[in-house]
PDB file of N, CA and C in Angstrom:
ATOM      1  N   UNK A   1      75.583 108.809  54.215  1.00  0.00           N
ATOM      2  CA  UNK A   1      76.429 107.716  53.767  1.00  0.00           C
ATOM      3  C   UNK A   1      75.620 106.446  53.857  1.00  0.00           C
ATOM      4  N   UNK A   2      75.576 105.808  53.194  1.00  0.00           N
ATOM      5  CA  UNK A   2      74.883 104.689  52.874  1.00  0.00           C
ATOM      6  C   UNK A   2      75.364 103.427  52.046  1.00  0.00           C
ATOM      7  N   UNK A   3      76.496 102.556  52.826  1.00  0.00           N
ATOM      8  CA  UNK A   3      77.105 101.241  52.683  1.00  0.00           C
ATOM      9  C   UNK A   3      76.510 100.634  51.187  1.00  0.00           C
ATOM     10  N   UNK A   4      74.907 100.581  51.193  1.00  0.00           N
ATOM     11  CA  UNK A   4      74.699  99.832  49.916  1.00  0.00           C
ATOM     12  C   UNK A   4      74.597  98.354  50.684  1.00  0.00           C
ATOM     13  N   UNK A   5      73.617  97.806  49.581  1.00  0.00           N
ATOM     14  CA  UNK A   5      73.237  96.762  50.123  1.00  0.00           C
ATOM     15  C   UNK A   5      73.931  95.099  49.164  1.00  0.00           C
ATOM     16  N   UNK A   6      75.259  95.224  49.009  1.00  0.00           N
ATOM     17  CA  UNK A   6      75.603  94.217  48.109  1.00  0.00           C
ATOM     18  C   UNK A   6      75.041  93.198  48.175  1.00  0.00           C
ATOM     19  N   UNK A   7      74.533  92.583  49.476  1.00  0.00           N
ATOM     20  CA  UNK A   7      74.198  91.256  49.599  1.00  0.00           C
ATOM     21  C   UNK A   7      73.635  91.617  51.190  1.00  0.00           C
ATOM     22  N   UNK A   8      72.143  91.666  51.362  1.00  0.00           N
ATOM     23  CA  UNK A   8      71.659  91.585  52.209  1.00  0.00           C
ATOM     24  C   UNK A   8      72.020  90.813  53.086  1.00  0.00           C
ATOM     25  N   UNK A   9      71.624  89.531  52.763  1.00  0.00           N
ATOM     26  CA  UNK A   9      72.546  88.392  54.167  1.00  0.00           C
ATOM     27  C   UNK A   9      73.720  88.781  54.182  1.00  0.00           C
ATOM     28  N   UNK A  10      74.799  89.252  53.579  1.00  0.00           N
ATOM     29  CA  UNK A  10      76.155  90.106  54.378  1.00  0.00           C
ATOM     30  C   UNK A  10      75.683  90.705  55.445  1.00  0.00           C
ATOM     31  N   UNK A  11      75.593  92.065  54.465  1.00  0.00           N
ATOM     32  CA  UNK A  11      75.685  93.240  55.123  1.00  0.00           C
ATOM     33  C   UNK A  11      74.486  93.502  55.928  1.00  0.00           C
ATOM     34  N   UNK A  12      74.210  92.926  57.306  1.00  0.00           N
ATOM     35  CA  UNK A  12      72.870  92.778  58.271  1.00  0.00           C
ATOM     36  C   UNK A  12      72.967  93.725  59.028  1.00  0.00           C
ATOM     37  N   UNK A  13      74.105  94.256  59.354  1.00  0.00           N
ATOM     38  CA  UNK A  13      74.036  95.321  60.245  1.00  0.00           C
ATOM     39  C   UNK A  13      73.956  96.906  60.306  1.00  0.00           C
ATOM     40  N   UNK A  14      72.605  97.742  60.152  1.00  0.00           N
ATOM     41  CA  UNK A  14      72.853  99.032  60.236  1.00  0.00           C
ATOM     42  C   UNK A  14      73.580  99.544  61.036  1.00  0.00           C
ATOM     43  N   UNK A  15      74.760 100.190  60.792  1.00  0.00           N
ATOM     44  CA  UNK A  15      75.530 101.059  62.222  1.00  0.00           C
ATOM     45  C   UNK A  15      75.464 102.750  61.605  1.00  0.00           C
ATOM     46  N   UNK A  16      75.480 103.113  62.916  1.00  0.00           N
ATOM     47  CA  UNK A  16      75.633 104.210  62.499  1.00  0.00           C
ATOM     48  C   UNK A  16      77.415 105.045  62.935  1.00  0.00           C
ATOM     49  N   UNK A  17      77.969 106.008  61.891  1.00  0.00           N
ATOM     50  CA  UNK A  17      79.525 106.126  62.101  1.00  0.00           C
ATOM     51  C   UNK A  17      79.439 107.522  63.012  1.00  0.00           C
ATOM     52  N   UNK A  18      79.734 108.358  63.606  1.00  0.00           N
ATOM     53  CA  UNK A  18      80.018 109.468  64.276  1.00  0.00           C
ATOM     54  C   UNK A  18      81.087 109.638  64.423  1.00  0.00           C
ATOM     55  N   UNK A  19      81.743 111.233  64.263  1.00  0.00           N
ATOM     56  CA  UNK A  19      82.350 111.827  64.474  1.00  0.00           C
ATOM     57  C   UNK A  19      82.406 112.837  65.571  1.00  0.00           C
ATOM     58  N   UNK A  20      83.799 113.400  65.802  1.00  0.00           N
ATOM     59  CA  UNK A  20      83.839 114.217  67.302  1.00  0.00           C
ATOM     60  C   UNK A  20      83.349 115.503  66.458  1.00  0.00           C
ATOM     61  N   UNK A  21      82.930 116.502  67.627  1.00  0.00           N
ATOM     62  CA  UNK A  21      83.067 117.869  67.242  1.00  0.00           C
ATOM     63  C   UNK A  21      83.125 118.086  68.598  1.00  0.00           C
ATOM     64  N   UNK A  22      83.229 119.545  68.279  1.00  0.00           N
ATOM     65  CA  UNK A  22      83.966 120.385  69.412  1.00  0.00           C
ATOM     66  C   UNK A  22      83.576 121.210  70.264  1.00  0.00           C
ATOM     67  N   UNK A  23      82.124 120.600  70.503  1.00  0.00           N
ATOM     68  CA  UNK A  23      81.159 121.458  71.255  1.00  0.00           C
ATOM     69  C   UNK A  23      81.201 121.499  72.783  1.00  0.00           C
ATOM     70  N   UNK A  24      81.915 120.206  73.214  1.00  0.00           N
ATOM     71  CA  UNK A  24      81.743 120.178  74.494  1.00  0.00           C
ATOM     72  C   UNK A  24      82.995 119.783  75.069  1.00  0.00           C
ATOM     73  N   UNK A  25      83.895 120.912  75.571  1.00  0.00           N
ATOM     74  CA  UNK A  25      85.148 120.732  76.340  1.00  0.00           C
ATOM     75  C   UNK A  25      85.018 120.460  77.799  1.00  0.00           C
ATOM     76  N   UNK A  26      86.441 119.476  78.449  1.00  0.00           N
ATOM     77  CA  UNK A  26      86.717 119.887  79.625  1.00  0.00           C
ATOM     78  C   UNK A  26      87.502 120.644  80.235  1.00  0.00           C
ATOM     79  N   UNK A  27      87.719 120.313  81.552  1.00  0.00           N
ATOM     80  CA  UNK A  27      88.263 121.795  82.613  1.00  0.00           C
ATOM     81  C   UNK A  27      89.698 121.848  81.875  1.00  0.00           C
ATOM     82  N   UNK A  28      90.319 121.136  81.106  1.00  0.00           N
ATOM     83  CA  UNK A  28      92.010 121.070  80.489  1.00  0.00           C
ATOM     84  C   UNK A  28      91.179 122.079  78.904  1.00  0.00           C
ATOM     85  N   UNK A  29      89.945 121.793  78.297  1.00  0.00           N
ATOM     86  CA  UNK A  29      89.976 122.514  77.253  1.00  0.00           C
ATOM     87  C   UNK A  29      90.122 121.691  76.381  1.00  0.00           C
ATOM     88  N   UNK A  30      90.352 120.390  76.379  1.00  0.00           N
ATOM     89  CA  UNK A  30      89.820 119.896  75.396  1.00  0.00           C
ATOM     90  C   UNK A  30      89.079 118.601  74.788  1.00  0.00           C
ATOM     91  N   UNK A  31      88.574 118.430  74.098  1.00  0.00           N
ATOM     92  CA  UNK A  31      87.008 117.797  73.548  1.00  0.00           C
ATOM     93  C   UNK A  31      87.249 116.897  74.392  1.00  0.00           C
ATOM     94  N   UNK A  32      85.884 116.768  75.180  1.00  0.00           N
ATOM     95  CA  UNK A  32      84.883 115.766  76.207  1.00  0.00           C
ATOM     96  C   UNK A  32      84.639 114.338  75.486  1.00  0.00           C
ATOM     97  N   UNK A  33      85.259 113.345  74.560  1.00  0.00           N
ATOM     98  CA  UNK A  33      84.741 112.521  74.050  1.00  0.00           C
ATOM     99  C   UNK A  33      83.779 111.603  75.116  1.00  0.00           C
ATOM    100  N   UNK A  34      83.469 111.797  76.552  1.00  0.00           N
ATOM    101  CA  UNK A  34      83.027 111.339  77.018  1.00  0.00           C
ATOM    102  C   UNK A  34      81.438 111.462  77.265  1.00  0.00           C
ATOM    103  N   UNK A  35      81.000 113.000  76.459  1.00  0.00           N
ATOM    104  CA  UNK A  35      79.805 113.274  76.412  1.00  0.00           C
ATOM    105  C   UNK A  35      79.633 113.192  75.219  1.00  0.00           C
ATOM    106  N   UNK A  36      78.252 112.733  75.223  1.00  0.00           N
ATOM    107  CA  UNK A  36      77.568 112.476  73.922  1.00  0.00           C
ATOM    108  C   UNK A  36      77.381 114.120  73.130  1.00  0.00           C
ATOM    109  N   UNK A  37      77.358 115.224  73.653  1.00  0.00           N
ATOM    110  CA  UNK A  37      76.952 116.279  72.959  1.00  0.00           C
ATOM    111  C   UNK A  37      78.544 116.391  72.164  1.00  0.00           C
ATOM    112  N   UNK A  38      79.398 115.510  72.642  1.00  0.00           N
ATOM    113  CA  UNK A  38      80.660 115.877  71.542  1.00  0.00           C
ATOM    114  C   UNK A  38      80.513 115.146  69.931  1.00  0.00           C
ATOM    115  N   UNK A  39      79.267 114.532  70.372  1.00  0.00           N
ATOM    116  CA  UNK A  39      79.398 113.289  68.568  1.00  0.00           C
ATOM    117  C   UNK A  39      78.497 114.108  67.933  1.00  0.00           C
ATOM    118  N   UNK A  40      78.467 113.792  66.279  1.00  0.00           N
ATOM    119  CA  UNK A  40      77.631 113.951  65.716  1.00  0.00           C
ATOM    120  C   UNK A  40      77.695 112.961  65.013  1.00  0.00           C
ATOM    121  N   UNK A  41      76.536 112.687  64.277  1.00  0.00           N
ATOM    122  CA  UNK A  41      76.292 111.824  63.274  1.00  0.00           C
ATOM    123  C   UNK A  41      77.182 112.127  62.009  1.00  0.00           C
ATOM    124  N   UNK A  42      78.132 110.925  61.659  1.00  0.00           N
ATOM    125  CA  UNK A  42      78.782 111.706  60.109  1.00  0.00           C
ATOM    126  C   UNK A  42      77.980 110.504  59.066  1.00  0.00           C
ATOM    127  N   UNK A  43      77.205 109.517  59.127  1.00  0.00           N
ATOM    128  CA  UNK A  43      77.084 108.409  58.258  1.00  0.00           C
ATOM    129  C   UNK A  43      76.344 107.801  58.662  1.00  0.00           C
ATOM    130  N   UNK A  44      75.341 106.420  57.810  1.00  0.00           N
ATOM    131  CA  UNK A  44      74.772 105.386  58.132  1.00  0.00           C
ATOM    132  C   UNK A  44      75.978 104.264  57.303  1.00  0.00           C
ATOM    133  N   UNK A  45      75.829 102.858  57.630  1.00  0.00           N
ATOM    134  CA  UNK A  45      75.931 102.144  56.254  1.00  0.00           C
ATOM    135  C   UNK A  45      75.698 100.307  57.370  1.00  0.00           C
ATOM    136  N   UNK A  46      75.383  99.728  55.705  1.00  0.00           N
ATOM    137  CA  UNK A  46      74.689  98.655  55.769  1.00  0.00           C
ATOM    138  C   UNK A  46      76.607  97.520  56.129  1.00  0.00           C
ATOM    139  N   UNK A  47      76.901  96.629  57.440  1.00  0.00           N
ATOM    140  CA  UNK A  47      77.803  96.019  57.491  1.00  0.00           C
ATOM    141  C   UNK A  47      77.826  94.882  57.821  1.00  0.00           C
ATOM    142  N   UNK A  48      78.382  93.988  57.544  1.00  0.00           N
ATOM    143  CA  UNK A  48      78.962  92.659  58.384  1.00  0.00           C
ATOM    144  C   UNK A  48      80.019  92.818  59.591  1.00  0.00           C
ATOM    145  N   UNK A  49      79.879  91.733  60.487  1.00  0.00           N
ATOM    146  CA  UNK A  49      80.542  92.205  61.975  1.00  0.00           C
ATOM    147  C   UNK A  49      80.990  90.637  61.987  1.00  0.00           C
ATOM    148  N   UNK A  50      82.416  90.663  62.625  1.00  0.00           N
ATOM    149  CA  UNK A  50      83.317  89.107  63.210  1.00  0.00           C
ATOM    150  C   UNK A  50      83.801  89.918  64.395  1.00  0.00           C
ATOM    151  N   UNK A  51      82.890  89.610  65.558  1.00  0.00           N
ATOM    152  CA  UNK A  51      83.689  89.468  66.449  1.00  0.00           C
ATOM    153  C   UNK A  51      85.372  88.589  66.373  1.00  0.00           C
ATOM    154  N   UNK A  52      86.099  89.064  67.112  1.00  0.00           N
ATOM    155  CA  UNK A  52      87.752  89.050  67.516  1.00  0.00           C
ATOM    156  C   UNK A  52      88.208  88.239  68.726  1.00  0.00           C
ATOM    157  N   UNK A  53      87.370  89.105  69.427  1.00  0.00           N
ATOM    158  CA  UNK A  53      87.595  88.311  71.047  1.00  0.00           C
ATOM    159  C   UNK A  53      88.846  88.689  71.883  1.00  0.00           C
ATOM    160  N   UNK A  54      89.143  90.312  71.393  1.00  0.00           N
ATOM    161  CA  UNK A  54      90.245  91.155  71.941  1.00  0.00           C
ATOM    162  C   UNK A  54      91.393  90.367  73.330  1.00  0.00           C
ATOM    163  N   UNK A  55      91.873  90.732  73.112  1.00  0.00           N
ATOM    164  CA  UNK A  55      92.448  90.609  74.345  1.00  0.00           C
ATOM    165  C   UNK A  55      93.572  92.082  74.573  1.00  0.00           C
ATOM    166  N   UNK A  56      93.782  91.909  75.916  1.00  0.00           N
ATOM    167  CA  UNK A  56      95.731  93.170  76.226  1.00  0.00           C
ATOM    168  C   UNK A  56      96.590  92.718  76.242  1.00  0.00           C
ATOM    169  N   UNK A  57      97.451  93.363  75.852  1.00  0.00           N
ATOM    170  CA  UNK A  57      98.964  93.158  75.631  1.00  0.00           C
ATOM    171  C   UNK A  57      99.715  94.596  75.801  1.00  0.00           C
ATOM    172  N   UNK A  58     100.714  94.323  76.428  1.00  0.00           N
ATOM    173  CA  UNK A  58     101.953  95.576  77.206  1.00  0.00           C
ATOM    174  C   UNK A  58     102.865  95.764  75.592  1.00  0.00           C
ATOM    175  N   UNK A  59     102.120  97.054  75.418  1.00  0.00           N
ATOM    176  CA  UNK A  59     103.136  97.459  74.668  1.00  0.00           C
ATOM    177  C   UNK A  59     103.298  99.239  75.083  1.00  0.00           C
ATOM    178  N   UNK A  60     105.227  99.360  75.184  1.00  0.00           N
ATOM    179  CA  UNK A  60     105.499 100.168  75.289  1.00  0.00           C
ATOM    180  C   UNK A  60     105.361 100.802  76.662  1.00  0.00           C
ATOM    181  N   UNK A  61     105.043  99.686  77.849  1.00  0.00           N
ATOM    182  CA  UNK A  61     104.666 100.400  79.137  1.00  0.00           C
ATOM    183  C   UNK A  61     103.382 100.623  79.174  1.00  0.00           C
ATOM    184  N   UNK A  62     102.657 100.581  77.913  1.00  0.00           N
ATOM    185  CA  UNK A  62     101.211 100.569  78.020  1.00  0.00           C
ATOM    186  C   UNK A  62     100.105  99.578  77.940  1.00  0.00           C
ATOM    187  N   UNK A  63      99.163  99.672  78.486  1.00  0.00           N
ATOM    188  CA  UNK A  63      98.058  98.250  78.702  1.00  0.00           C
ATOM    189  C   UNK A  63      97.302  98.551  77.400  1.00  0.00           C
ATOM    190  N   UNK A  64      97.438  97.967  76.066  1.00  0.00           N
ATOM    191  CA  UNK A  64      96.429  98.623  75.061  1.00  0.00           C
ATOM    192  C   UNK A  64      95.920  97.153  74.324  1.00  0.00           C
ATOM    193  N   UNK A  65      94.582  97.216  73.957  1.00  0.00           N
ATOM    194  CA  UNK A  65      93.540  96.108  73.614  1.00  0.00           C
ATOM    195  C   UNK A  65      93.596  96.171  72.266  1.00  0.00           C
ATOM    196  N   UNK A  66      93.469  94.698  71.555  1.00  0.00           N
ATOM    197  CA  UNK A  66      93.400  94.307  70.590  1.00  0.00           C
ATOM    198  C   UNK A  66      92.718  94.795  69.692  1.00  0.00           C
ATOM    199  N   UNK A  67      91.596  94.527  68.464  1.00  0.00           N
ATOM    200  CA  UNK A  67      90.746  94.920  68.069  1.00  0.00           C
ATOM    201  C   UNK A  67      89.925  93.690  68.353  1.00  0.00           C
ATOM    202  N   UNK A  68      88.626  94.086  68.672  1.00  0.00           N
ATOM    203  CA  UNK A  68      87.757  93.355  69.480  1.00  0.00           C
ATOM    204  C   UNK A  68      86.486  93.061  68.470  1.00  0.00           C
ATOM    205  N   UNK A  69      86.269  93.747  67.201  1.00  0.00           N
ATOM    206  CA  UNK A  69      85.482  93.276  66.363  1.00  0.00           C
ATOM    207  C   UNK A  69      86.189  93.967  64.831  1.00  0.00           C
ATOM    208  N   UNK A  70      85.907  93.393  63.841  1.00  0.00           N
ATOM    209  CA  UNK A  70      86.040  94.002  62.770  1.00  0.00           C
ATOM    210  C   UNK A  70      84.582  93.900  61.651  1.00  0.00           C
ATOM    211  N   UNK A  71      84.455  94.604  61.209  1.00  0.00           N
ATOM    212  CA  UNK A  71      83.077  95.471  60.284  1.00  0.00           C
ATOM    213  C   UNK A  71      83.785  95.575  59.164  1.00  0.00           C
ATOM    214  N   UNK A  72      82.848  95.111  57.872  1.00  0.00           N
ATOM    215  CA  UNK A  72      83.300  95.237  56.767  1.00  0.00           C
ATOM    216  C   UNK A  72      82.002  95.542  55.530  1.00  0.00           C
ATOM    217  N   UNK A  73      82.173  96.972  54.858  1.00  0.00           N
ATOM    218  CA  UNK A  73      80.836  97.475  53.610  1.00  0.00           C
ATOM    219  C   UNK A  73      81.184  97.615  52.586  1.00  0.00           C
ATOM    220  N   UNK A  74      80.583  97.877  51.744  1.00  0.00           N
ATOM    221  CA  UNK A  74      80.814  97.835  50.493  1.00  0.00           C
ATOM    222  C   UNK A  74      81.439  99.290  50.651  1.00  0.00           C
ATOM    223  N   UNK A  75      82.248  99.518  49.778  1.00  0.00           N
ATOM    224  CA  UNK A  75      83.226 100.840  48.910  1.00  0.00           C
ATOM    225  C   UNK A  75      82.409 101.860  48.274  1.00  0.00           C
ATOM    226  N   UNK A  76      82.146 103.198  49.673  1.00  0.00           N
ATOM    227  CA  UNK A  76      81.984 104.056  49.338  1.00  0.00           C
ATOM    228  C   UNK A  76      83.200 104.940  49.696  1.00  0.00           C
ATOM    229  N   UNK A  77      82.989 106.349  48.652  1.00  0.00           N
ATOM    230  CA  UNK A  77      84.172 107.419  49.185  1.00  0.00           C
ATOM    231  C   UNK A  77      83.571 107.938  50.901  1.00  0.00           C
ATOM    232  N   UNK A  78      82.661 107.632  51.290  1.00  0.00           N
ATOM    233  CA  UNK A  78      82.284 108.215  52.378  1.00  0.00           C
ATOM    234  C   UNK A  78      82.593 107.259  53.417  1.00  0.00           C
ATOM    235  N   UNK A  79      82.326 105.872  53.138  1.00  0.00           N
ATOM    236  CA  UNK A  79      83.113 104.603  53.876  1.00  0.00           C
ATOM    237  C   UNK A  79      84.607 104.910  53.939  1.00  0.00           C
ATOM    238  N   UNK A  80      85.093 105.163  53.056  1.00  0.00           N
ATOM    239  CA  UNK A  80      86.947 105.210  52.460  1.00  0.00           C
ATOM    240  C   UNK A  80      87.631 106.147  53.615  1.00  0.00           C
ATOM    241  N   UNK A  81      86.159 107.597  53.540  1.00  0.00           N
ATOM    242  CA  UNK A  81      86.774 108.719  54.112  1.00  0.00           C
ATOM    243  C   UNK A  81      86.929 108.642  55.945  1.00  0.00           C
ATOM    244  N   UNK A  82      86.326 106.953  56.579  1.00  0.00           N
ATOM    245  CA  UNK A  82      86.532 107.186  57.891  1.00  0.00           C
ATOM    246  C   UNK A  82      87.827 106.901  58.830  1.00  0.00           C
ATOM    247  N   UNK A  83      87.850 107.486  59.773  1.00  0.00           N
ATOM    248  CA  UNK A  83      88.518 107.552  60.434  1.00  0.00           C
ATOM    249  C   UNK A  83      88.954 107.291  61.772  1.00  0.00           C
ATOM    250  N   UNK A  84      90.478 107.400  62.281  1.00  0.00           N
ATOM    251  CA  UNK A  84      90.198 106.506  63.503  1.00  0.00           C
ATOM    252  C   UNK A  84      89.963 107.749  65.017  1.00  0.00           C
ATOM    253  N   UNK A  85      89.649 108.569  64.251  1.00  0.00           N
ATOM    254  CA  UNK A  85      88.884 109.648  65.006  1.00  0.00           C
ATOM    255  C   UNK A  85      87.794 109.445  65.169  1.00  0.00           C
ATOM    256  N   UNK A  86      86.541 108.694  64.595  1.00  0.00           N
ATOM    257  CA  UNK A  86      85.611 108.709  64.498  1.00  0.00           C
ATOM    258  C   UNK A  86      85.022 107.357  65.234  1.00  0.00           C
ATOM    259  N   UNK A  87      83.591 106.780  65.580  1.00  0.00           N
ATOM    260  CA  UNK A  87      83.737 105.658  66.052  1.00  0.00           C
ATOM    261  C   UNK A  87      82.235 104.982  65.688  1.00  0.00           C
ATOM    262  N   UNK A  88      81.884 103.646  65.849  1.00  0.00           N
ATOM    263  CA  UNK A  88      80.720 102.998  65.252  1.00  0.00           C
ATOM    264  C   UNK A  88      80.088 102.271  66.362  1.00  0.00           C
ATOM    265  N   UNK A  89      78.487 103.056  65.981  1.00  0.00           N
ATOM    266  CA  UNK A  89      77.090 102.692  67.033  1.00  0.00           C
ATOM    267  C   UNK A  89      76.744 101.735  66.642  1.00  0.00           C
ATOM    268  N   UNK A  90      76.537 100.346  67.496  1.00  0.00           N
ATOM    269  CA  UNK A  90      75.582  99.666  67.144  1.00  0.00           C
ATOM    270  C   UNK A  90      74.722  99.071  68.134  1.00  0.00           C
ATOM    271  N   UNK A  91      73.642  98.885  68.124  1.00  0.00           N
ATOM    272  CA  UNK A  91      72.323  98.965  69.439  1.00  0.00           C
ATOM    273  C   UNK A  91      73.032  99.443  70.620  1.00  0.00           C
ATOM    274  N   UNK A  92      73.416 100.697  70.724  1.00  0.00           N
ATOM    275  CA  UNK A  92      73.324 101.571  71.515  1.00  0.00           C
ATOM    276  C   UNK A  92      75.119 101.178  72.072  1.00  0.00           C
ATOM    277  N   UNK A  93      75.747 100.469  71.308  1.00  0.00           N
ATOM    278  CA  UNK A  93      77.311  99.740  72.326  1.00  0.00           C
ATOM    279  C   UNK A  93      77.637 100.901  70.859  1.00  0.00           C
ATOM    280  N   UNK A  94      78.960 101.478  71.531  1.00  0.00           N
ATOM    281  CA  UNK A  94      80.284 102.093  70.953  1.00  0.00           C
ATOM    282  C   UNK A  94      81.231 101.245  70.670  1.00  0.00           C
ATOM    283  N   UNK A  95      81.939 101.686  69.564  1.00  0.00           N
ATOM    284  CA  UNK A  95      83.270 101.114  69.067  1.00  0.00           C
ATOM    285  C   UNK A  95      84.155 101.872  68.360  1.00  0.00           C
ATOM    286  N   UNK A  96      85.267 102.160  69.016  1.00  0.00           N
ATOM    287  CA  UNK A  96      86.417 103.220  68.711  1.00  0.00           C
ATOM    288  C   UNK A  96      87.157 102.323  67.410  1.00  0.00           C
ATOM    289  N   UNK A  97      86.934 103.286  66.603  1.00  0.00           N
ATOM    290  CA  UNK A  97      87.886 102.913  64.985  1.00  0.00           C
ATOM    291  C   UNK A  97      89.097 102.777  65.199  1.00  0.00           C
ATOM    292  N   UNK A  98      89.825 101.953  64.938  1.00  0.00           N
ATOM    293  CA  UNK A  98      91.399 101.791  65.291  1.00  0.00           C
ATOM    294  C   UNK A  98      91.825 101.662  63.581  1.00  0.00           C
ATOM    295  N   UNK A  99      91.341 101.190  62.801  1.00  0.00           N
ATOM    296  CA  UNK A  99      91.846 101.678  61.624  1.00  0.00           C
ATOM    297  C   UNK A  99      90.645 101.370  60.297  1.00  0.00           C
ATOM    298  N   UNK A 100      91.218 101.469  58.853  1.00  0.00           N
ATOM    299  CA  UNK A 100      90.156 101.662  58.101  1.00  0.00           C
ATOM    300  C   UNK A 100      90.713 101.205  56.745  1.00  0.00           C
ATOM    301  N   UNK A 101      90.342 100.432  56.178  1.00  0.00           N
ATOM    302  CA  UNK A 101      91.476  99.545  54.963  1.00  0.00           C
ATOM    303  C   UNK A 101      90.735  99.069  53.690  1.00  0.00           C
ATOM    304  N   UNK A 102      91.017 100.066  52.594  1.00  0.00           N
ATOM    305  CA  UNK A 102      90.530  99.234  51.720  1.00  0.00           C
ATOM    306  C   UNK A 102      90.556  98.088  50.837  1.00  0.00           C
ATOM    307  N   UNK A 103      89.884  96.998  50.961  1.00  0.00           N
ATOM    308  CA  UNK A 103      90.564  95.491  50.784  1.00  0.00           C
ATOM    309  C   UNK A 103      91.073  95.773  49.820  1.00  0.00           C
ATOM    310  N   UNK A 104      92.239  95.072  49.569  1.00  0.00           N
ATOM    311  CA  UNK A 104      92.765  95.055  48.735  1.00  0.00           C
ATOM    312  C   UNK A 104      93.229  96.296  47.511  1.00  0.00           C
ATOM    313  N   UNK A 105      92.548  97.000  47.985  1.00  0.00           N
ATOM    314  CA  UNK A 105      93.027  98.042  47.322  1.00  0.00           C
ATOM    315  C   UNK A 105      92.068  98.369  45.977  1.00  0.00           C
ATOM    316  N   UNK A 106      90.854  97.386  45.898  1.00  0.00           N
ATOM    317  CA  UNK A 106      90.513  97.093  44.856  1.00  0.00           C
ATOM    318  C   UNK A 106      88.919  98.333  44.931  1.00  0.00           C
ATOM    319  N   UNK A 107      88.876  98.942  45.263  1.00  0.00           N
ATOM    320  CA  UNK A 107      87.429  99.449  45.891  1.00  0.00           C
ATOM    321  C   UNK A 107      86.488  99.144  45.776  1.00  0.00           C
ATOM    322  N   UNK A 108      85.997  97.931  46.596  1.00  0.00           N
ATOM    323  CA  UNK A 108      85.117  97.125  46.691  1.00  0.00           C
ATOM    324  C   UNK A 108      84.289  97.179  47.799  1.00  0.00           C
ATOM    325  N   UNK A 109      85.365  97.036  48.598  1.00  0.00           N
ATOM    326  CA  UNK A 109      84.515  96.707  50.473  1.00  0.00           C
ATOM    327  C   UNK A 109      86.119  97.774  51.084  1.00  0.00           C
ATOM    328  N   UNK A 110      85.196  97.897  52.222  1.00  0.00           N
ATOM    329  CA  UNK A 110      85.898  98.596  53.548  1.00  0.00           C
ATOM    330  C   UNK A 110      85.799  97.594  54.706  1.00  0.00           C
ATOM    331  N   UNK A 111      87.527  97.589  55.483  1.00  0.00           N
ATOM    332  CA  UNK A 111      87.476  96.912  56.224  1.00  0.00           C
ATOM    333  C   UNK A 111      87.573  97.524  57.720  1.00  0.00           C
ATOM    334  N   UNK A 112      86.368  97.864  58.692  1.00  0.00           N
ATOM    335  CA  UNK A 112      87.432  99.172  59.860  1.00  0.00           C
ATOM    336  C   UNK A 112      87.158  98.269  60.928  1.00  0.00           C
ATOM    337  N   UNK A 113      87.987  98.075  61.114  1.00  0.00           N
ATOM    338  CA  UNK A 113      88.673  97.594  63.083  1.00  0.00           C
ATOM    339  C   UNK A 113      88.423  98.427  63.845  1.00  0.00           C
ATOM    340  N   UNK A 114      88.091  97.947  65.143  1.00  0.00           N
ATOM    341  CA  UNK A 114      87.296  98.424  66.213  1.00  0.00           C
ATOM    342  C   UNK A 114      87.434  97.971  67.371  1.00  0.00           C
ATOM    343  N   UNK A 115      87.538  98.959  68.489  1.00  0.00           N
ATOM    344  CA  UNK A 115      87.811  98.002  69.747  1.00  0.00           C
ATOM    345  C   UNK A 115      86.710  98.586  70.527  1.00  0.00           C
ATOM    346  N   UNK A 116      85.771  97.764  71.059  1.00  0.00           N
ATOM    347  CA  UNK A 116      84.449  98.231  72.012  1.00  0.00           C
ATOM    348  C   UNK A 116      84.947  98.687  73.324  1.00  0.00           C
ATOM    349  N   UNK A 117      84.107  99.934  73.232  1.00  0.00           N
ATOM    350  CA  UNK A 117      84.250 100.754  74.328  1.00  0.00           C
ATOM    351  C   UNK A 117      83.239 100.343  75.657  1.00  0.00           C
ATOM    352  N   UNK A 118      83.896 100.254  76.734  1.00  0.00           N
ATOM    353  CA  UNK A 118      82.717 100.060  77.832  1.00  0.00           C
ATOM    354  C   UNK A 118      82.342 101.463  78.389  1.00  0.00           C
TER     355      UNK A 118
END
């Protein structure tokens, strides 16, 4: 997968996208997202990044975080096809996909939200 380079000064950031697989369970049986032998590589692509500046908020009894950066590439079906199963490398920091939107509907650019993982 390969973002495309619409506009170099945009799109500055190589990330790379990964997906889970199912190689490495725990003692409950199921997928370890905590080991790296559970990712594989599903994609490259060329992006722009705006930090957010997350914050928490109680919803539902639960402590759950904002989106803490959002990433945006040009409109591929392989960009289109990610998911919030899947999550985005960049110099070595993780970021869990929280969702994936194509602007406007127009298929142009991809917009996926992300909340960094520590």
């Amino acid at each position: 997968m390969d973002g495309g380079m619409k506009c170099v000064a945009e799109y500055n950031k190589l990330v790379k996208v990964e997906k889970v697989t199912a190689t490495t369970l725990d003692a409950a049986g199921h997928v370890d997202k905590t080991a790296a032998a559970s990712w594989a590589t599903y994609g490259t692509a060329w992006c722009a990044v705006q930090s957010k500046g997350g914050r928490e908020f109680w919803k539902v009894d639960l402590v759950a975080a904002d989106v803490s950066h959002v990433w945006r590439t040009q409109y591929t079906t392989e960009a289109a096809a990610i998911t919030p199963q899947m999550r985005i490398v960049w110099e070595s920091k993780t970021y869990e996909v929280l969702s994936v939107i194509d602007i406007d509907l127009a298929h142009n650019e991809i917009e996926i939200q992300t909340r960094r993982e520590l």
